[in-house]
Protein backbone atom coordinates (compact mmCIF):
# COMPACT_ATOMS: atom_id res chain seq x y z
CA UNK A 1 10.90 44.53 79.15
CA UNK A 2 10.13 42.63 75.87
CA UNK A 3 9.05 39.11 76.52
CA UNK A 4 10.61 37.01 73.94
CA UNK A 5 8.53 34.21 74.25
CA UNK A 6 5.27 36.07 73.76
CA UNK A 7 6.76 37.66 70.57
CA UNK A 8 7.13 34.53 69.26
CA UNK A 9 3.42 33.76 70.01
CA UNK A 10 1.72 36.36 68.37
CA UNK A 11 4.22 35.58 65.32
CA UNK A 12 2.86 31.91 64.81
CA UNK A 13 -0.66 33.22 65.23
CA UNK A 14 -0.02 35.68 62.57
CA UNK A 15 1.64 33.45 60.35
CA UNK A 16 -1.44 30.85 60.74
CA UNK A 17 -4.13 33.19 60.22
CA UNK A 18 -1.81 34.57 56.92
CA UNK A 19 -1.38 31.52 55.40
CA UNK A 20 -4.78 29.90 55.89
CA UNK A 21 -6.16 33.09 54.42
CA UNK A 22 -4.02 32.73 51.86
CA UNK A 23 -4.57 29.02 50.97
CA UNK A 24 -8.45 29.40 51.18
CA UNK A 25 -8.76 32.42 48.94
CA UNK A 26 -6.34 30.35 46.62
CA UNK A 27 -8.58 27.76 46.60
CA UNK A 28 -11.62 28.86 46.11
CA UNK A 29 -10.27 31.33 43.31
CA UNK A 30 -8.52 27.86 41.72
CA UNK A 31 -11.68 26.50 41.82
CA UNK A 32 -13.63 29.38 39.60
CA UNK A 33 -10.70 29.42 37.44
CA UNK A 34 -10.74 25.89 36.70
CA UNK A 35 -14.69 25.82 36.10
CA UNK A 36 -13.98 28.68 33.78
CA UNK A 37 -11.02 27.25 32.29
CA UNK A 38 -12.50 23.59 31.47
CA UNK A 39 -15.47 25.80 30.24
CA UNK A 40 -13.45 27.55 27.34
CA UNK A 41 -11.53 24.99 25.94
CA UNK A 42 -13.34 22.00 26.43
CA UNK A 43 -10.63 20.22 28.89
CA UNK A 44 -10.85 17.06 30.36
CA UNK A 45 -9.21 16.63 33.57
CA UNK A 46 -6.38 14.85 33.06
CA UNK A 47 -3.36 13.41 35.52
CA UNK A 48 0.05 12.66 33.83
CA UNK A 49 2.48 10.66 35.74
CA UNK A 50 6.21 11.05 35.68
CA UNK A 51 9.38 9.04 37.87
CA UNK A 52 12.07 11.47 39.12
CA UNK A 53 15.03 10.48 41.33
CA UNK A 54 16.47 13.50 43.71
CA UNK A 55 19.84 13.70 45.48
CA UNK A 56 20.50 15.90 47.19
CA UNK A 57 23.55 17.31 49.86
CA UNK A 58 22.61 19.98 52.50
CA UNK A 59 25.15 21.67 54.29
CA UNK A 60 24.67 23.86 57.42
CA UNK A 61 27.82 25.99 58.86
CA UNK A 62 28.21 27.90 61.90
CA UNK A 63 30.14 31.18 61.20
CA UNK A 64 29.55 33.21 63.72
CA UNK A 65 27.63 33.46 67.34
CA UNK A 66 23.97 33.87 65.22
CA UNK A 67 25.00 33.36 61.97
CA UNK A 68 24.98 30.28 59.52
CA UNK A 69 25.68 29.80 55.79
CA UNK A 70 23.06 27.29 54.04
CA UNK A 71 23.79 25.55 50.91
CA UNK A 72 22.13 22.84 49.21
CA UNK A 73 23.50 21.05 45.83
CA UNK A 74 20.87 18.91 43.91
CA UNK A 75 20.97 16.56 41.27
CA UNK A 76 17.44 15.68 39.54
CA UNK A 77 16.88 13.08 36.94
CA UNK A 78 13.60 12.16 35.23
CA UNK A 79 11.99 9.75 32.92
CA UNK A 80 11.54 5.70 34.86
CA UNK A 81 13.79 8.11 37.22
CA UNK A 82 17.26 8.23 36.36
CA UNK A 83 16.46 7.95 32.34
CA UNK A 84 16.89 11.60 31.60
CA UNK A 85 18.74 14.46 33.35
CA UNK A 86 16.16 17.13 35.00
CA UNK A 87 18.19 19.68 36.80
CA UNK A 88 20.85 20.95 38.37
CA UNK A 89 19.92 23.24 41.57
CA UNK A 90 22.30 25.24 43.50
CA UNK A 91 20.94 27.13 46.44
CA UNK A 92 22.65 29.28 48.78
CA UNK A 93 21.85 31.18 51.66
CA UNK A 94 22.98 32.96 55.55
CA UNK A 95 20.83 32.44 58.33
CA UNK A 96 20.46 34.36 61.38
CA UNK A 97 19.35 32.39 64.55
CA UNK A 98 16.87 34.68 66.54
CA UNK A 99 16.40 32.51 69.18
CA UNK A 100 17.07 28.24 69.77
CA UNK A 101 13.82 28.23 68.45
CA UNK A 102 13.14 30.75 65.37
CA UNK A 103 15.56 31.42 62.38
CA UNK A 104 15.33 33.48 59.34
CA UNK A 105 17.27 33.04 56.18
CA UNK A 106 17.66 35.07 52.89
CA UNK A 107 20.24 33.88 49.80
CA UNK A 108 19.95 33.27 46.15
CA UNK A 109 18.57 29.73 43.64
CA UNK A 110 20.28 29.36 40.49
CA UNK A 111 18.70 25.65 38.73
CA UNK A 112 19.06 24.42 35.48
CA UNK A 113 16.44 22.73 33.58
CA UNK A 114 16.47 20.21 30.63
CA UNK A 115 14.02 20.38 28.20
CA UNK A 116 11.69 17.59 27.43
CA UNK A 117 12.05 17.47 24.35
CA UNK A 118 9.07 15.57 23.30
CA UNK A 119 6.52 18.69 24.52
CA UNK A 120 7.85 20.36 21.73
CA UNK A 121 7.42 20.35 18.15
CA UNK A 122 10.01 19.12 15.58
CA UNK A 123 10.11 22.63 13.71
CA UNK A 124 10.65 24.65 17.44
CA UNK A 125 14.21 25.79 18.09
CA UNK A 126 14.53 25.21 21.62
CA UNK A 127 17.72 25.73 23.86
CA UNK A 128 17.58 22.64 25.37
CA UNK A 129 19.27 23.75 29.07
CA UNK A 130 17.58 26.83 30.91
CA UNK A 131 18.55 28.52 33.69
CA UNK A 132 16.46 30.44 36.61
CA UNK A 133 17.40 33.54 39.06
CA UNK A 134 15.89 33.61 41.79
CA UNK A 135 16.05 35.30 45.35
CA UNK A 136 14.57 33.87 48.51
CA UNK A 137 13.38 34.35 52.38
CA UNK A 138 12.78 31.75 54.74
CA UNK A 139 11.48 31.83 57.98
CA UNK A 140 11.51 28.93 60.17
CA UNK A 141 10.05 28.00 63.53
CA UNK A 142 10.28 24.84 65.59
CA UNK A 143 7.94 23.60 67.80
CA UNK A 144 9.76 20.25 70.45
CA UNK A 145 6.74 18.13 71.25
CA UNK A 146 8.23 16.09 73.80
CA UNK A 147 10.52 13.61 71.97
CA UNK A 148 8.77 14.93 68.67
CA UNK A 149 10.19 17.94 66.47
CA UNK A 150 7.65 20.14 64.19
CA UNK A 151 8.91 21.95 62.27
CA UNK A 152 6.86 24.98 60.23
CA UNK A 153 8.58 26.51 57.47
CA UNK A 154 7.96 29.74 55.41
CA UNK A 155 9.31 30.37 52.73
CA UNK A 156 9.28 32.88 49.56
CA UNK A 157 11.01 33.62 46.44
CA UNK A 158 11.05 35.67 43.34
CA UNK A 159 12.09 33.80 40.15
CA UNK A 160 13.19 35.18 36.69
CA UNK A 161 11.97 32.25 34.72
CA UNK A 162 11.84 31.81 30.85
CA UNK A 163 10.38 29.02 28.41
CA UNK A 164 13.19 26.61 26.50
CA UNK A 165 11.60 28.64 23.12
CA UNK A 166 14.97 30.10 21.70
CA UNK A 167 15.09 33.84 22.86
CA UNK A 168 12.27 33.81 25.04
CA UNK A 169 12.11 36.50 27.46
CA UNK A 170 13.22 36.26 31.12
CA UNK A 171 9.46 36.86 33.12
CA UNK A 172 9.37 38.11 36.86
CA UNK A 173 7.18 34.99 39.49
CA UNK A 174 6.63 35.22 43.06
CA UNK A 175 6.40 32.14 44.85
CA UNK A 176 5.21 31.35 48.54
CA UNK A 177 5.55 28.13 50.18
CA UNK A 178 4.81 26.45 53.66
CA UNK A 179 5.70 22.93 55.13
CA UNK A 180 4.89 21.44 57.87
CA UNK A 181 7.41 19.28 58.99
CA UNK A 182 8.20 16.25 62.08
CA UNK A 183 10.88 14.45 62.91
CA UNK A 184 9.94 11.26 65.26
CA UNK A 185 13.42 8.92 66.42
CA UNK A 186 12.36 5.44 66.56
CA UNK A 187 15.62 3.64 68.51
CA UNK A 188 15.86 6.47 70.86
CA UNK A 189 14.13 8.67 73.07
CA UNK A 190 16.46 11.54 72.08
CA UNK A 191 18.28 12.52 68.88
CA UNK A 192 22.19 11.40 69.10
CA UNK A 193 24.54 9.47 67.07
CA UNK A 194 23.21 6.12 65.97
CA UNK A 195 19.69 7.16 65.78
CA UNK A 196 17.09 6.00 63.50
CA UNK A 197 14.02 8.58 62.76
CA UNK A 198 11.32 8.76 60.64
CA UNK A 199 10.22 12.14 58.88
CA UNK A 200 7.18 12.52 57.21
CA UNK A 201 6.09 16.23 55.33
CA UNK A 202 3.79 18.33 53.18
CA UNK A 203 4.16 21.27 51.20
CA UNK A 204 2.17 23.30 49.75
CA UNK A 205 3.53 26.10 46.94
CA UNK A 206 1.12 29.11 45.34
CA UNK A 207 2.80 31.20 43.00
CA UNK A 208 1.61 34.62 41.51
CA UNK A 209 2.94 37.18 38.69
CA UNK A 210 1.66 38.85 35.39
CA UNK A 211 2.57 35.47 33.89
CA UNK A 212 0.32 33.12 35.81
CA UNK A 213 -3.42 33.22 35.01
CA UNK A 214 -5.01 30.09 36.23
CA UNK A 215 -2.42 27.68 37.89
CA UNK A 216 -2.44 29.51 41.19
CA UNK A 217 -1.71 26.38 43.39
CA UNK A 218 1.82 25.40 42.16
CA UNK A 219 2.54 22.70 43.44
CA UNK A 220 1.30 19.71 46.66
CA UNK A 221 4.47 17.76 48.02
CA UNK A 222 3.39 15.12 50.82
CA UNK A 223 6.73 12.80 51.42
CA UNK A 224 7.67 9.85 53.75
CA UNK A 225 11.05 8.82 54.65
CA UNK A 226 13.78 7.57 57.13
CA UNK A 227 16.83 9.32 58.45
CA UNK A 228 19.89 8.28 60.38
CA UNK A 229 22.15 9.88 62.57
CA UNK A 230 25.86 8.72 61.50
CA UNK A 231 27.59 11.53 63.78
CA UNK A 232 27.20 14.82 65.12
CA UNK A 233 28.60 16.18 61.77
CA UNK A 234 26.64 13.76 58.76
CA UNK A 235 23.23 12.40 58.41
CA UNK A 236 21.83 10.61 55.77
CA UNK A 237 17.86 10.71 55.01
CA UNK A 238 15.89 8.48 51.78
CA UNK A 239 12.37 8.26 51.19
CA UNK A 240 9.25 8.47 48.68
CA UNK A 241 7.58 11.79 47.55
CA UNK A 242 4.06 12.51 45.43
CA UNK A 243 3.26 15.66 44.12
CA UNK A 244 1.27 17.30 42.33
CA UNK A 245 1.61 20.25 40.07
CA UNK A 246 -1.27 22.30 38.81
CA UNK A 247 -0.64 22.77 34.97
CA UNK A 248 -1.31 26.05 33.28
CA UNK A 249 -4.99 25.01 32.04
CA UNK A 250 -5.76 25.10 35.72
CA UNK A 251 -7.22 21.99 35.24
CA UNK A 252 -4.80 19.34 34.70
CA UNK A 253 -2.11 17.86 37.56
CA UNK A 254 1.06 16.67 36.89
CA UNK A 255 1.35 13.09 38.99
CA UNK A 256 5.21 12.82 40.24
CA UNK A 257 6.38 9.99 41.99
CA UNK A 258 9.81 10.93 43.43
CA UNK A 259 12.89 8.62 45.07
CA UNK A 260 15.06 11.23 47.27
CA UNK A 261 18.34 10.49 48.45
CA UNK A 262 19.68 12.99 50.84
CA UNK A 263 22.92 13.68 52.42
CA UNK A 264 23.50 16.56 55.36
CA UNK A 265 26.91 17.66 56.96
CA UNK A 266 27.09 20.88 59.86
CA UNK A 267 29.84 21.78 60.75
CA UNK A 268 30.32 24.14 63.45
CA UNK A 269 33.09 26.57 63.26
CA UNK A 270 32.20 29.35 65.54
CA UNK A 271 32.16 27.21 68.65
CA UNK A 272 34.52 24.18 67.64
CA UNK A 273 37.44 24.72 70.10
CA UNK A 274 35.08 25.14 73.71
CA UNK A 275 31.65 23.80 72.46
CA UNK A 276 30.72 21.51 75.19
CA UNK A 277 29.08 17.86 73.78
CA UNK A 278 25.54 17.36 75.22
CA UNK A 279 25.36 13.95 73.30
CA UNK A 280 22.30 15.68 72.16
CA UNK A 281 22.42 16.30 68.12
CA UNK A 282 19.25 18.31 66.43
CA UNK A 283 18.07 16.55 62.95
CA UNK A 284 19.32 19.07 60.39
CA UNK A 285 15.97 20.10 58.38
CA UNK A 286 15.86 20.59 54.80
């Protein structure tokens, strides 16, 4: 008889062993690339910083015994953070739960971007909104450390992205990303209505494609934040994230300093007339 539990053991090891693999030989190729690249054209290292403000609502349905939809709506504005509009994000998604402990998740991104404006010249013709296509997987494991939750997520994506240069052409990008993730309550030793936790994360993203020479190493998200439990149905979650994005030089970082504001309702549909209340209530993870 398959032992589930052992399955799932051998599955994190792989998943370890994949990713650091993955992040060293990033790395170290990063590294090469950026010698070589600050070699050629004479770069110095440079660190622009930009203010964003994020909100963000996260919904999480149950539709069947092992099925969920996901959907997350975003709102992103820019420039001293709510100066400029940034994007519009819209992702959706259906998850299957494997186990209480393992889910995996496939749907579709479709963002909007707004130019900046001033990285252009005056003589460009730009469209100044852009959209993206994108597909995605997502495979998520948590790990209860006592009154702790870890979280490690997995996630990848292909994304039809273009420039904001009038008729330039749609160009195929993979994307991989994994987070580690905990949520810690602070007022109580479980999580149920009324609690207060704190949730701290980082995230790194390497992308790949015909497109991308030297900016392997996408992206670095490390954030900070508090949560609160309103009801079994709505939480509500703000805190402070810096990234930093590896520009296409492969030398220079963008420097973000991001506000999020986030907003998550579940519902659950499949067992709402004979579910039986625990008092128990999971944070919902993002």
């Amino acid at each position: 008889m398959i032992n589930g539990g052992a399955i799932m053991k051998f599955i994190r090891k792989i998943a370890v062993l994949f990713l650091f693999g993955l992040f060293l030989g990033t790395f170290q190729t990063n590294q090469v690339l950026a010698q070589q690249s600050a070699s050629d054209f004479d770069v110095e290292k440079e660190f622009p910083k930009s203010s964003f403000f994020w909100l963000g609502t996260y919904t999480k349905y149950r539709i069947g015994e092992k099925l969920w939809y996901n959907g997350e709506y975003h709102v992103r504005t820019r420039s001293n953070y709510v100066n400029e509009m940034a994007q519009l994000y819209i992702r959706l998604g259906l998850s299957y739960l494997v186990n209480k402990n393992f889910e995996i998740t496939g749907g579709i991104v479709t963002p909007f971007y707004w130019a900046e404006e001033d990285l252009y010249e005056p003589t460009d013709q730009i469209d100044k909104i852009v959209p993206q296509f994108r597909f995605w997987q997502q495979y998520l494991f948590i790990q209860p450390l006592g009154r702790v939750k870890v979280y490690h997520q997995i996630r990848t994506e292909q994304r039809w992205r273009r420039d904001f240069i009038e008729e330039s052409p749609f160009l195929l990008t993979h994307r991989f990303r994994y987070k580690l993730m905990t949520y810690i309550p602070i007022n109580t030793r479980d999580f149920q209505q009324g609690t207060f936790y704190g949730v701290f994360y980082n995230e790194i993203f390497i992308q790949a494609g015909k497109s991308i020479r030297y900016n392997y190493l996408e992206d670095n998200r490390t954030f900070g934040g508090l949560g609160y439990i309103l009801n079994e149905n709505i939480q509500l979650q703000a805190g402070f994230m810096k990234t930093y994005q590896q520009r296409q030089n492969g030398v220079d970082f963008n420097s973000r300093d991001i506000l999020r504001f986030s907003i998550y309702h579940n519902l659950d549909f499949y067992y709402k007339k004979n579910k039986q209340k625990t008092g128990n209530i999971n944070p919902v993870f993002n």
